[in-house]
N, C-alpha and C. Protein backbone atom coordinates (compact mmCIF):
# COMPACT_ATOMS: atom_id res chain seq x y z
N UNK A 1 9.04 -13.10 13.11
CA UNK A 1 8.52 -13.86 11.98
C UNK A 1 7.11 -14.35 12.32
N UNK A 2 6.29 -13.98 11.77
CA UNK A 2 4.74 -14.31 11.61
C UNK A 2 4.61 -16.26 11.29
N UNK A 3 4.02 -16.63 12.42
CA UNK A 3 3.57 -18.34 12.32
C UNK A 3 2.44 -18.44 10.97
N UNK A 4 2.66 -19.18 11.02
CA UNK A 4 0.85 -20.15 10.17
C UNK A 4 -0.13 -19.43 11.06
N UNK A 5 0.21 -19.90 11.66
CA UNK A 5 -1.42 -20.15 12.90
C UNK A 5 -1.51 -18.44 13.18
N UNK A 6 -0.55 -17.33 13.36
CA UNK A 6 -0.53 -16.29 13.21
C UNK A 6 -1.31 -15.70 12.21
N UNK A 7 -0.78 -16.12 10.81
CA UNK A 7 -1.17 -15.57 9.39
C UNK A 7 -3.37 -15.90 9.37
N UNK A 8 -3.12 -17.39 9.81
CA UNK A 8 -4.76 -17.31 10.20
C UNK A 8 -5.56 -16.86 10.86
N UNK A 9 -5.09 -17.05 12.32
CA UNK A 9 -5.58 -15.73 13.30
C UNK A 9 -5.96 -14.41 12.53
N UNK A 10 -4.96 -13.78 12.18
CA UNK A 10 -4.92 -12.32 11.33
C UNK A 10 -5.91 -12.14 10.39
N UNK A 11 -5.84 -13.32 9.44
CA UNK A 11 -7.25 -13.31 8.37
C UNK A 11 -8.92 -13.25 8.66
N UNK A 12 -8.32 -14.60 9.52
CA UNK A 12 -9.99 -14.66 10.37
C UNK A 12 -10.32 -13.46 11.06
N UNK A 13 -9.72 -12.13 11.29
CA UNK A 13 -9.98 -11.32 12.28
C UNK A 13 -10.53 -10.16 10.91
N UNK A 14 -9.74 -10.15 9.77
CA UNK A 14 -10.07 -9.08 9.01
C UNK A 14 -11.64 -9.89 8.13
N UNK A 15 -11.54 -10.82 8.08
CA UNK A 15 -12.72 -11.92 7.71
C UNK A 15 -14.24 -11.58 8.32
N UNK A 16 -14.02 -11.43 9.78
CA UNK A 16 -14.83 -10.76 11.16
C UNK A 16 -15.21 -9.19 10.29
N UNK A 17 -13.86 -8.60 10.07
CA UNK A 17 -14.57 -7.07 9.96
C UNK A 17 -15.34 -6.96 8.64
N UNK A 18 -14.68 -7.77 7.66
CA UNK A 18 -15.40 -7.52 6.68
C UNK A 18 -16.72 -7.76 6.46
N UNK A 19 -17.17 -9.12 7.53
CA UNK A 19 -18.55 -9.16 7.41
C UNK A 19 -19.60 -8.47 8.37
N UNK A 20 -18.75 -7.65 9.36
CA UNK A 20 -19.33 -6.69 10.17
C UNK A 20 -19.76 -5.56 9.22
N UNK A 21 -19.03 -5.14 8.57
CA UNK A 21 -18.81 -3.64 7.59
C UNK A 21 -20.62 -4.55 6.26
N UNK A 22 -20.02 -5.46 6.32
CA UNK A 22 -21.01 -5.82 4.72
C UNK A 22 -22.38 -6.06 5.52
N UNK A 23 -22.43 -6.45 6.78
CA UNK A 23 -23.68 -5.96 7.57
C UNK A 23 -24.39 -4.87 7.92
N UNK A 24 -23.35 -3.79 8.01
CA UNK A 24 -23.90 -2.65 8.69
C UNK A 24 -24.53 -2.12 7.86
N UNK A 25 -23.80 -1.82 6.47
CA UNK A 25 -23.45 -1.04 5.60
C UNK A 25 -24.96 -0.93 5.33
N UNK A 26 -26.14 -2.12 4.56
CA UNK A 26 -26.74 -2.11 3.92
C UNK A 26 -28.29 -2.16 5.22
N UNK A 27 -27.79 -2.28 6.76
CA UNK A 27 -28.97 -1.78 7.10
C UNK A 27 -28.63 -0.46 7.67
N UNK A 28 -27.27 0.14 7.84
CA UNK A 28 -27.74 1.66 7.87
C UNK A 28 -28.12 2.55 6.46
N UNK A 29 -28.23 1.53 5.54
CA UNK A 29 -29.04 2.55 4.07
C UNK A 29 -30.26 2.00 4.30
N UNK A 30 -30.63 1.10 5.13
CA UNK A 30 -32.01 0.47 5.52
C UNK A 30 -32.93 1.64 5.92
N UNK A 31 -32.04 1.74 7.36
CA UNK A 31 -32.67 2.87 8.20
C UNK A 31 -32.58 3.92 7.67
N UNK A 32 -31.89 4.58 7.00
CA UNK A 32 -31.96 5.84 6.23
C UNK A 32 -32.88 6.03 5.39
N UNK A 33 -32.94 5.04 4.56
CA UNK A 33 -34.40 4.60 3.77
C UNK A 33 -35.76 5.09 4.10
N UNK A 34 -35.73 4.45 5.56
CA UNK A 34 -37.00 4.43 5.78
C UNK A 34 -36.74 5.25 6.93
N UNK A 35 -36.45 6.39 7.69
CA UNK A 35 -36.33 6.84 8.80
C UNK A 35 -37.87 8.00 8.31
N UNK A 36 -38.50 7.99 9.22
CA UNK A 36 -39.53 8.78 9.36
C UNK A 36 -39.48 10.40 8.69
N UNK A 37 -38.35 11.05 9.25
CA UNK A 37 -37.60 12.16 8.68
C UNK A 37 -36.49 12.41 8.46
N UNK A 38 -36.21 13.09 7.06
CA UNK A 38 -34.77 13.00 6.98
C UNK A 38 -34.11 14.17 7.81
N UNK A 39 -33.19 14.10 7.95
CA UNK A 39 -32.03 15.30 8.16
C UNK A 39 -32.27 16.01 7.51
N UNK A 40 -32.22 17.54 8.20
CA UNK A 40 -32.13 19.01 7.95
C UNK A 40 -30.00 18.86 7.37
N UNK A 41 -30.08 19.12 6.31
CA UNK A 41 -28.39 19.35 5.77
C UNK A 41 -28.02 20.49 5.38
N UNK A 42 -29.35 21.66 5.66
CA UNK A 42 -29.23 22.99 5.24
C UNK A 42 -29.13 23.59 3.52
N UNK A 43 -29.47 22.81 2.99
CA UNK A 43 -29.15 23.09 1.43
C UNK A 43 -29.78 22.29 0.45
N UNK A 44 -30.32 22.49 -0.59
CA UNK A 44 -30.67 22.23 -1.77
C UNK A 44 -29.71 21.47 -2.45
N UNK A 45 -28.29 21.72 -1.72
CA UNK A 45 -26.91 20.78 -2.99
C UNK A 45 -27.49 19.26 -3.01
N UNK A 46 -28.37 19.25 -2.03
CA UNK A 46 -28.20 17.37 -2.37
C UNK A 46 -29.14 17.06 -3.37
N UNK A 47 -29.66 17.70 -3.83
CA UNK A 47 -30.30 17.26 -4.95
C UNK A 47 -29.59 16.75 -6.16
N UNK A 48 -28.43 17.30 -6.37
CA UNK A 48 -27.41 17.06 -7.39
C UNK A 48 -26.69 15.80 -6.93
N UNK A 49 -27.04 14.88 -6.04
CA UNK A 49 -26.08 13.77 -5.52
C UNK A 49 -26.74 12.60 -6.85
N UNK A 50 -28.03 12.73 -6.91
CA UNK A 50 -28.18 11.35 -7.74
C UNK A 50 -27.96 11.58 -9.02
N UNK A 51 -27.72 12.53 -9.64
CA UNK A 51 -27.04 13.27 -10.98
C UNK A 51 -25.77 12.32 -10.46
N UNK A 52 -24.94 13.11 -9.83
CA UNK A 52 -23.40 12.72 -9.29
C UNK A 52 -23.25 11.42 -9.15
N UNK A 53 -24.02 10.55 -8.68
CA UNK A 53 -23.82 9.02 -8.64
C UNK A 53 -24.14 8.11 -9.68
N UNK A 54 -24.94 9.18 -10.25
CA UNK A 54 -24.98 8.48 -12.06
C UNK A 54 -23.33 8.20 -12.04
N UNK A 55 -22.74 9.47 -12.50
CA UNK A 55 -21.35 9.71 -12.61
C UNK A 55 -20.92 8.60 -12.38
N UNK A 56 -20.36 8.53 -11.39
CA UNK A 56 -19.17 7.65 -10.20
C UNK A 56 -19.79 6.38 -10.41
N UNK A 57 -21.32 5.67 -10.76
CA UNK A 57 -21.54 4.29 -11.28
C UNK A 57 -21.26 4.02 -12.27
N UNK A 58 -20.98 5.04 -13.46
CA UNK A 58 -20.62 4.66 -14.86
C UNK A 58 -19.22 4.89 -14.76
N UNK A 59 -18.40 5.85 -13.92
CA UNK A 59 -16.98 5.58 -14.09
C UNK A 59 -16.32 4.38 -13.65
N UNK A 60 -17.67 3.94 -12.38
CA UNK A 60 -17.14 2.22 -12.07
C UNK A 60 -17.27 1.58 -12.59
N UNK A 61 -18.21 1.54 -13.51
CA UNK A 61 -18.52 0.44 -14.75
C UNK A 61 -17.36 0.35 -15.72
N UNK A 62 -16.74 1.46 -16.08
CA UNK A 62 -15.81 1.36 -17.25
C UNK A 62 -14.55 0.87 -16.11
N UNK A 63 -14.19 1.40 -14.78
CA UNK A 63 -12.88 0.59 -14.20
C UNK A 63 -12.74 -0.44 -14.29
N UNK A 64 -14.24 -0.89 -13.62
CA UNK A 64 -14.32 -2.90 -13.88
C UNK A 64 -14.23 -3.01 -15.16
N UNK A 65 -14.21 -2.57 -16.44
CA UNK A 65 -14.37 -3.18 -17.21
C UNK A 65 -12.76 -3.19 -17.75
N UNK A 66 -12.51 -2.31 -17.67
CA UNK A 66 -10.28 -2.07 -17.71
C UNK A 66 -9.92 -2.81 -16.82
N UNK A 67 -10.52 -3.34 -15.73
CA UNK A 67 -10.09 -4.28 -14.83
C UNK A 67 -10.14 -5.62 -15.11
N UNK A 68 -11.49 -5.98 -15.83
CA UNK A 68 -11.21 -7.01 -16.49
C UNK A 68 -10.27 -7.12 -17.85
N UNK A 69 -10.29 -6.41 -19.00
CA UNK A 69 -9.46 -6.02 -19.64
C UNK A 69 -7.95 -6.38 -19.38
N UNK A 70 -7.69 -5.97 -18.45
CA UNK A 70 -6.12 -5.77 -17.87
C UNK A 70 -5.55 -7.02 -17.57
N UNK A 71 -6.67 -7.60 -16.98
CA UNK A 71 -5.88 -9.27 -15.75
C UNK A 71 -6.29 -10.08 -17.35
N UNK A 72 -6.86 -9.82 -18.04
CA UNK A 72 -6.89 -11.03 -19.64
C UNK A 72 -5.95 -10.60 -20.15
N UNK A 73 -5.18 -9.34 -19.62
CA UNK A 73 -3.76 -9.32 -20.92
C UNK A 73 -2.73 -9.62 -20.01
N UNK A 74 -2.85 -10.13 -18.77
CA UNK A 74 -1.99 -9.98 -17.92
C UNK A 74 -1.00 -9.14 -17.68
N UNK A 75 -1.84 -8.04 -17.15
CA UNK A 75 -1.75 -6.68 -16.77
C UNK A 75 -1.91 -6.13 -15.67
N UNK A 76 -1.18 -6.45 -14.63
CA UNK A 76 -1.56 -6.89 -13.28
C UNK A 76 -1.75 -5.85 -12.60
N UNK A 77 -0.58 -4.65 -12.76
CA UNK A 77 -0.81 -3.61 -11.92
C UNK A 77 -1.30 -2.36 -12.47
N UNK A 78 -2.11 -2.50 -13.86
CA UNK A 78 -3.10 -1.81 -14.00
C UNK A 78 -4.65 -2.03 -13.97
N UNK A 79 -4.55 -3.93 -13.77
CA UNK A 79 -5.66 -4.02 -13.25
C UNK A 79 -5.99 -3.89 -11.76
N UNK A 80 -4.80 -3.60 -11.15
CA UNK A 80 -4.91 -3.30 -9.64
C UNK A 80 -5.51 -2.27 -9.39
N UNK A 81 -4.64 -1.03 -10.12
CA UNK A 81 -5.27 0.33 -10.41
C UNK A 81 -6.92 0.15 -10.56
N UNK A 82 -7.14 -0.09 -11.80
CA UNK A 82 -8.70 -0.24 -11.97
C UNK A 82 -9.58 -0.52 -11.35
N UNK A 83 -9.25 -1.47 -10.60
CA UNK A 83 -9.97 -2.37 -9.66
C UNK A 83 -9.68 -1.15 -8.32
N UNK A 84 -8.81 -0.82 -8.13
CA UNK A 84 -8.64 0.29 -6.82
C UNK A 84 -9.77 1.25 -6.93
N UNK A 85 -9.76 2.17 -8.09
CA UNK A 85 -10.16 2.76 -8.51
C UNK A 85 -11.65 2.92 -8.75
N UNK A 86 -11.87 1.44 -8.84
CA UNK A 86 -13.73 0.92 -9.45
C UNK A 86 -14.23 0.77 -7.65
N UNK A 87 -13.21 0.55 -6.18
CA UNK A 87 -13.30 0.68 -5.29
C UNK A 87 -13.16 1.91 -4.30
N UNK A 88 -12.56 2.42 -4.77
CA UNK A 88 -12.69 3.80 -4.29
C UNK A 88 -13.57 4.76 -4.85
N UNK A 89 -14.04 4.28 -6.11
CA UNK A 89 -15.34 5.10 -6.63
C UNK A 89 -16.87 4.66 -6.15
N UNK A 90 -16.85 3.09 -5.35
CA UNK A 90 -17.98 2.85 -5.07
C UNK A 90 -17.62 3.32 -3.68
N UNK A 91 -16.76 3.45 -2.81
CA UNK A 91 -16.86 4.23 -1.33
C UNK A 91 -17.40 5.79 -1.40
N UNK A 92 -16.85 6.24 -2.80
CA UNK A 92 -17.76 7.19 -2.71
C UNK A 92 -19.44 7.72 -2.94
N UNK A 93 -19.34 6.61 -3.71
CA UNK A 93 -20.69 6.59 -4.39
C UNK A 93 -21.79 5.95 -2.73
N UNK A 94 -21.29 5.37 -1.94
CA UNK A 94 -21.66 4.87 -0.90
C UNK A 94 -22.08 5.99 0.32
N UNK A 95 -21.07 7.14 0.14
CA UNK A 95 -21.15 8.36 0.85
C UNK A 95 -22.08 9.14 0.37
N UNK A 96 -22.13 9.08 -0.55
CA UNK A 96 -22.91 10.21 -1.21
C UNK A 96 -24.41 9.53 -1.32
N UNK A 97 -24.96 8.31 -1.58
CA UNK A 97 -25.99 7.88 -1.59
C UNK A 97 -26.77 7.56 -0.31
N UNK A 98 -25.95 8.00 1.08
CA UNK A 98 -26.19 7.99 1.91
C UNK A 98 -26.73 8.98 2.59
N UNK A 99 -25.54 10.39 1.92
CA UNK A 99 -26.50 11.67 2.65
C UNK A 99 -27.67 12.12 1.30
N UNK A 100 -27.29 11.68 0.70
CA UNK A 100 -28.69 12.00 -0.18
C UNK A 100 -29.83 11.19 0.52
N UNK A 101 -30.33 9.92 0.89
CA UNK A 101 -31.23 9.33 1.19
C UNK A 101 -31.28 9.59 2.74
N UNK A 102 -30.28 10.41 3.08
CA UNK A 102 -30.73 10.37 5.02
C UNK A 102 -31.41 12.06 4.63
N UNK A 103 -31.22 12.63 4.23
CA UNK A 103 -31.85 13.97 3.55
C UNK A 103 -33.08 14.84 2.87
N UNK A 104 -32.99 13.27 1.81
CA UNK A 104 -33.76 14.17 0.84
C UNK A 104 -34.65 12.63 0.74
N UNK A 105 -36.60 13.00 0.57
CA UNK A 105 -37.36 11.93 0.58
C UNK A 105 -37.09 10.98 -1.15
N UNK A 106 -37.55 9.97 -1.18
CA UNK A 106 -37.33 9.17 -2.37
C UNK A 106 -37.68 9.54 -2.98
N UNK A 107 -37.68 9.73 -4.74
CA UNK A 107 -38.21 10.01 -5.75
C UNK A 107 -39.60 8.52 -6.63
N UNK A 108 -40.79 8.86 -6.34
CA UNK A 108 -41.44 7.62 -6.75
C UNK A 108 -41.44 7.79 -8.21
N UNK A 109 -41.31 6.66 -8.72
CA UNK A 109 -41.21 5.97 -10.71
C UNK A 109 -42.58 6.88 -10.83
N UNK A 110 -42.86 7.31 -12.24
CA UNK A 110 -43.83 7.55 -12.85
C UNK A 110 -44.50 7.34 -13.83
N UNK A 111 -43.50 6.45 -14.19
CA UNK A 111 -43.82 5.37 -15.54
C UNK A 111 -44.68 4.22 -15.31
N UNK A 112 -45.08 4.22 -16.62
CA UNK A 112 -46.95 3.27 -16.89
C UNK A 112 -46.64 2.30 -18.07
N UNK A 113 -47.27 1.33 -17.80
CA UNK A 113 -47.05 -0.15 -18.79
C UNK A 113 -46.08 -0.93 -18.26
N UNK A 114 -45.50 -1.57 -19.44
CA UNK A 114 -44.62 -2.67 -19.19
C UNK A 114 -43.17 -1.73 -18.74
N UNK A 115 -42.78 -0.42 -19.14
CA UNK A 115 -41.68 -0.26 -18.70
C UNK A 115 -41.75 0.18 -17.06
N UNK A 116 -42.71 -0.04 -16.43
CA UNK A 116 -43.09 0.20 -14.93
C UNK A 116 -42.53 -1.20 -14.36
N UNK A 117 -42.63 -2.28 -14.86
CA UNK A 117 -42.47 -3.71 -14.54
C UNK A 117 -40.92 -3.68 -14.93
N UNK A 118 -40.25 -3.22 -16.09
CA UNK A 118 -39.21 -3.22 -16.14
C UNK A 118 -38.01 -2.29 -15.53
N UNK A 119 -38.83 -1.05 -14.94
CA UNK A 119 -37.97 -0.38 -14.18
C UNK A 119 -37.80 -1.40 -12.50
N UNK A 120 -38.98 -1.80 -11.91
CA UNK A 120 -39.08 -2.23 -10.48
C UNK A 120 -38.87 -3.21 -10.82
N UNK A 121 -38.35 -4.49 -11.82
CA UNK A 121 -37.37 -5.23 -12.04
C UNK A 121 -36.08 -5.03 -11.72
N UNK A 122 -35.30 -3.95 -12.25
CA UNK A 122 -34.18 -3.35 -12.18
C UNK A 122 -34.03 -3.01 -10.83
N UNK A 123 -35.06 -2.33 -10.61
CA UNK A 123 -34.45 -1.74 -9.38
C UNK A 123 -34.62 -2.65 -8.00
N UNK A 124 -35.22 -3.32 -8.23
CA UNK A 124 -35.32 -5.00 -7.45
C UNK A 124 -34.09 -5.26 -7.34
N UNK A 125 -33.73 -6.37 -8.52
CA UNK A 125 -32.75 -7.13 -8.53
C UNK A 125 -31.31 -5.94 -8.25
N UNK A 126 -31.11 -4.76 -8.36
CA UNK A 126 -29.84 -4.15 -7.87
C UNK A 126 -29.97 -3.65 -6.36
N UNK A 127 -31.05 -3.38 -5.86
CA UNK A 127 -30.56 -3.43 -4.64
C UNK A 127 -31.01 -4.68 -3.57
N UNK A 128 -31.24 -5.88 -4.34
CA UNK A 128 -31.07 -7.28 -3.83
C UNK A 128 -29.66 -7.66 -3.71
N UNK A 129 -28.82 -6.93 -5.16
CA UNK A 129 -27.75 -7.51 -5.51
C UNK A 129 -26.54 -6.49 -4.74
N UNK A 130 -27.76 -5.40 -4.22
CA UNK A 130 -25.97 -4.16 -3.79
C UNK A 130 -26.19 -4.48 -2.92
N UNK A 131 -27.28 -5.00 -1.44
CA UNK A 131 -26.94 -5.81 -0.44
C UNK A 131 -25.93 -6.87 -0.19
N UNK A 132 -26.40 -7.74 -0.99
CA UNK A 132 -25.56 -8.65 -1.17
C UNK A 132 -23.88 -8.44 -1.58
N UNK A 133 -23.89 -7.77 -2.44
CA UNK A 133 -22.46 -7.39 -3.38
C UNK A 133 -21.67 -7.08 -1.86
N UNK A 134 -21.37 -6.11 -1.02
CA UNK A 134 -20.59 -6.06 -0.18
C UNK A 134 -19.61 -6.95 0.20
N UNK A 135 -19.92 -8.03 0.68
CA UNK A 135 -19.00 -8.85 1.48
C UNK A 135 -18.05 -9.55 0.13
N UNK A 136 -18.56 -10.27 -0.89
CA UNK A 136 -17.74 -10.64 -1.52
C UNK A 136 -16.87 -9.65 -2.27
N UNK A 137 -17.24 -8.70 -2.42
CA UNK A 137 -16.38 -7.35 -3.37
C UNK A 137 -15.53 -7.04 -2.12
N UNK A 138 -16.04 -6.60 -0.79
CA UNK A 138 -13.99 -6.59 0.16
C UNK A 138 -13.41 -7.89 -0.19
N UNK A 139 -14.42 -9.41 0.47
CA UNK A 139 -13.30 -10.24 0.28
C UNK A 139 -12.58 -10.26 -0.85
N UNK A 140 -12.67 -9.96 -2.15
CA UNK A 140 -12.17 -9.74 -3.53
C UNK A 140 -10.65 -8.94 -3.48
N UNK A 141 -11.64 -7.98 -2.58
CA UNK A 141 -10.23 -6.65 -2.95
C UNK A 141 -9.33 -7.14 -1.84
N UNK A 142 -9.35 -7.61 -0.65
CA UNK A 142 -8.85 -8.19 0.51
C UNK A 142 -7.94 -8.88 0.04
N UNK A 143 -8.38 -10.12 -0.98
CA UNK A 143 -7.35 -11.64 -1.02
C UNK A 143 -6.66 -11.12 -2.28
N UNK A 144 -7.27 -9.85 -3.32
CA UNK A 144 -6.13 -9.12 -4.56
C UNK A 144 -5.12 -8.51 -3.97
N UNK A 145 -5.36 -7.91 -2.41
CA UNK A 145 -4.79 -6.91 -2.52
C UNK A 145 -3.05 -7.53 -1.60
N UNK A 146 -3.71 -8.85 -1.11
CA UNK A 146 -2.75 -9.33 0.19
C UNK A 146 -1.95 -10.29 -0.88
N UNK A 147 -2.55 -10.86 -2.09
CA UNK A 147 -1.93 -11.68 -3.10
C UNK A 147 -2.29 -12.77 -2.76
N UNK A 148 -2.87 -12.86 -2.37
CA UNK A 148 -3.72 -14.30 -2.21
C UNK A 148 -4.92 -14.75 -3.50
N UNK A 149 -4.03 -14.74 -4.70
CA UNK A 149 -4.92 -15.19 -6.06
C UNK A 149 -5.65 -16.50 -6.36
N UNK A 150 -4.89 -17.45 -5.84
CA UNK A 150 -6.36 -18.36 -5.39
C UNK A 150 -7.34 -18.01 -4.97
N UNK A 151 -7.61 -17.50 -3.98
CA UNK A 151 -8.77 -17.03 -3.05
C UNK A 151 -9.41 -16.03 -3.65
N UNK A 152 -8.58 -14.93 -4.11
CA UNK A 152 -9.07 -13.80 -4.85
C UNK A 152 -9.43 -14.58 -6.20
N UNK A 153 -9.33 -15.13 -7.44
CA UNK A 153 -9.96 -15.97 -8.07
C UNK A 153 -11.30 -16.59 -7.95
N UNK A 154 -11.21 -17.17 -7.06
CA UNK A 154 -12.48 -18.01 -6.58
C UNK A 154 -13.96 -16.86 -6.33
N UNK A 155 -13.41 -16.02 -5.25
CA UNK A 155 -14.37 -15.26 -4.87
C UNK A 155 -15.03 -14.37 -6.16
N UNK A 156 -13.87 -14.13 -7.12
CA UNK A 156 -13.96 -12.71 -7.96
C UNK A 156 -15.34 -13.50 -9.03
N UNK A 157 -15.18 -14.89 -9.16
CA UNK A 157 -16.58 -15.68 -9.87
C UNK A 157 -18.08 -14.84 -9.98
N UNK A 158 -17.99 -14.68 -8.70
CA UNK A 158 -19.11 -13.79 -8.07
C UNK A 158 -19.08 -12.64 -8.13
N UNK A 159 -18.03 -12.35 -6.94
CA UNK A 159 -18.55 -10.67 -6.76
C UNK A 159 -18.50 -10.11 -8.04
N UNK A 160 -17.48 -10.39 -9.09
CA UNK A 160 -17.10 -9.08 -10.40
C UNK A 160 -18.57 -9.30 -11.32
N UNK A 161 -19.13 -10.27 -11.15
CA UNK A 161 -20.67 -9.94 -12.19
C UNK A 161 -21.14 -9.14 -11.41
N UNK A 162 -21.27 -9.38 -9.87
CA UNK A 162 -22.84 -8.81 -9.42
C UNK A 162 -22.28 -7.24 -9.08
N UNK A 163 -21.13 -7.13 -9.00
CA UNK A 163 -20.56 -5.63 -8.76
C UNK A 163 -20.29 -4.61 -10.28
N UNK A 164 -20.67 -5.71 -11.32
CA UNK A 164 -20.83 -5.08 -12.40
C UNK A 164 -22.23 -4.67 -12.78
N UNK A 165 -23.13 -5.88 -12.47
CA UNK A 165 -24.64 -6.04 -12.54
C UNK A 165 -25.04 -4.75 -11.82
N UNK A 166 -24.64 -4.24 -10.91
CA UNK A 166 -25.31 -3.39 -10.04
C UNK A 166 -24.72 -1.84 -10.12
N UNK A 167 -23.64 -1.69 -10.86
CA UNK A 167 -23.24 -0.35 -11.32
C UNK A 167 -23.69 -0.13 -12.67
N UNK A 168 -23.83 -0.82 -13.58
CA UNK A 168 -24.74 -0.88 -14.93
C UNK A 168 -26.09 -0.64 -14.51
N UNK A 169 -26.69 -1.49 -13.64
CA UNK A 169 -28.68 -1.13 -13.34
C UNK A 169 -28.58 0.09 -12.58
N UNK A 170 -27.49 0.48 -11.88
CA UNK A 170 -27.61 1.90 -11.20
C UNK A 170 -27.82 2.62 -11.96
N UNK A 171 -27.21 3.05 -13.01
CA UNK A 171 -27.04 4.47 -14.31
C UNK A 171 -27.99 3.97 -15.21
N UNK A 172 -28.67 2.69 -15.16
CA UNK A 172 -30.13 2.65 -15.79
C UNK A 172 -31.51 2.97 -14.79
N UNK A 173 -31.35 2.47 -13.89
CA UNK A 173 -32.15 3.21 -13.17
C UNK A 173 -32.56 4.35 -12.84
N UNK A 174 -31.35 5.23 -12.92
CA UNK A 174 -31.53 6.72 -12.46
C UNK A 174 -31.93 7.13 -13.57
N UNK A 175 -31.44 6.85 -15.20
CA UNK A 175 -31.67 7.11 -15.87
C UNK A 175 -33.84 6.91 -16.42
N UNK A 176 -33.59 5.86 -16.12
CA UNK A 176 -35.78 5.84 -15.85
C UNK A 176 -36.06 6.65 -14.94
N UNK A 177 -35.29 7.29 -13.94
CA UNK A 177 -36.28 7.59 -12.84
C UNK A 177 -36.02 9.18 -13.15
N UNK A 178 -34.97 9.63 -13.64
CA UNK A 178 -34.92 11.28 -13.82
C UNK A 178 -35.68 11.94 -14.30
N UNK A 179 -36.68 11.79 -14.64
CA UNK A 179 -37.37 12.50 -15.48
C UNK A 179 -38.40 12.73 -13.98
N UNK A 180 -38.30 12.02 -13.36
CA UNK A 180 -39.38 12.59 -12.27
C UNK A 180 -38.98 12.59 -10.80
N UNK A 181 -38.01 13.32 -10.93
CA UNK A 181 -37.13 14.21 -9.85
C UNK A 181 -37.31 15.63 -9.56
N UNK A 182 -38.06 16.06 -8.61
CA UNK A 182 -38.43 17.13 -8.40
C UNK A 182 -37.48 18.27 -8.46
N UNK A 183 -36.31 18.08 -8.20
CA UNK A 183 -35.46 19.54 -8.58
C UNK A 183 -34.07 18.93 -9.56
């Protein structure tokens, strides 16, 4: 039989990884970012990754949004689903935006006027906010997934805007920036 002081131990330890993981995460897209040269990956397919992550940001957008949907009708284990789902689509979207940017060089905006200010707005504030978004979106799925709805409550305040905020400015962003994508 698992103590108190057990059950805390245990938390505080997955608590540790989660903020190890929500550290790494966003400076190894740092360094990928900016690494001098990308990786040789042998192929032209990666060009089709930021097409593809359009995808997988707008299918996360509509999970979270059945996710919210679901827990207002009290709909618990299809908002679990959703929410699984809106998480397993950003692990992928995480993979894939990774070997695309360790790969292939950035695409610079080419847009003039005010929608130049409004694209590097956007694209500001989402990857201010997809740094950030990490740690509270595990702790989210962490305290949903262990049933810990207090905790998962509290946290979800946060993370579910800015994890919405930042899969919505994703598929707007790409969407400004496609037009001047070299292949």
């Amino acid at each position: 039989m698992e103590t108190n002081e057990m059950k805390i131990s245990k938390e505080k330890g997955v608590q540790k990884w989660i903020t190890v993981i929500a550290v790494i995460v966003p400076v190894l897209v740092a360094v990928l970012l900016f690494m001098p040269s990308k990786l040789d990956v042998g192929a032209s397919w990666v060009f089709f990754l930021p097409h593809l992550n359009a995808v997988i940001n707008s299918a996360a957008t509509i999970a979270l949004l059945l996710g919210l949907y679901f827990i207002k009708q009290g709909e618990i284990s299809y908002h679990r689903a959703a929410m699984t789902t809106a998480f397993g689509l950003g692990a992928i979207f995480l993979i894939s935006y990774v070997i695309y940017h360790a790969s292939a060089e950035s695409t610079t905006f080419g847009g003039e006027g005010w929608v130049k200010g409004v694209y590097y707005f956007l694209l500001l504030t989402h990857i201010l906010l997809a740094t950030v978004a990490l740690f509270p979106i595990l702790l989210a799925y962490y305290y949903g997934y262990t049933g810990k709805v207090d905790k998962h409550r509290k946290i979800v305040k946060y993370a579910y805007p800015i994890w919405l905020y930042v899969t919505i400015t994703g598929v707007v962003v790409y969407f400004m920036i496609r037009p001047y994508y070299l292949h």
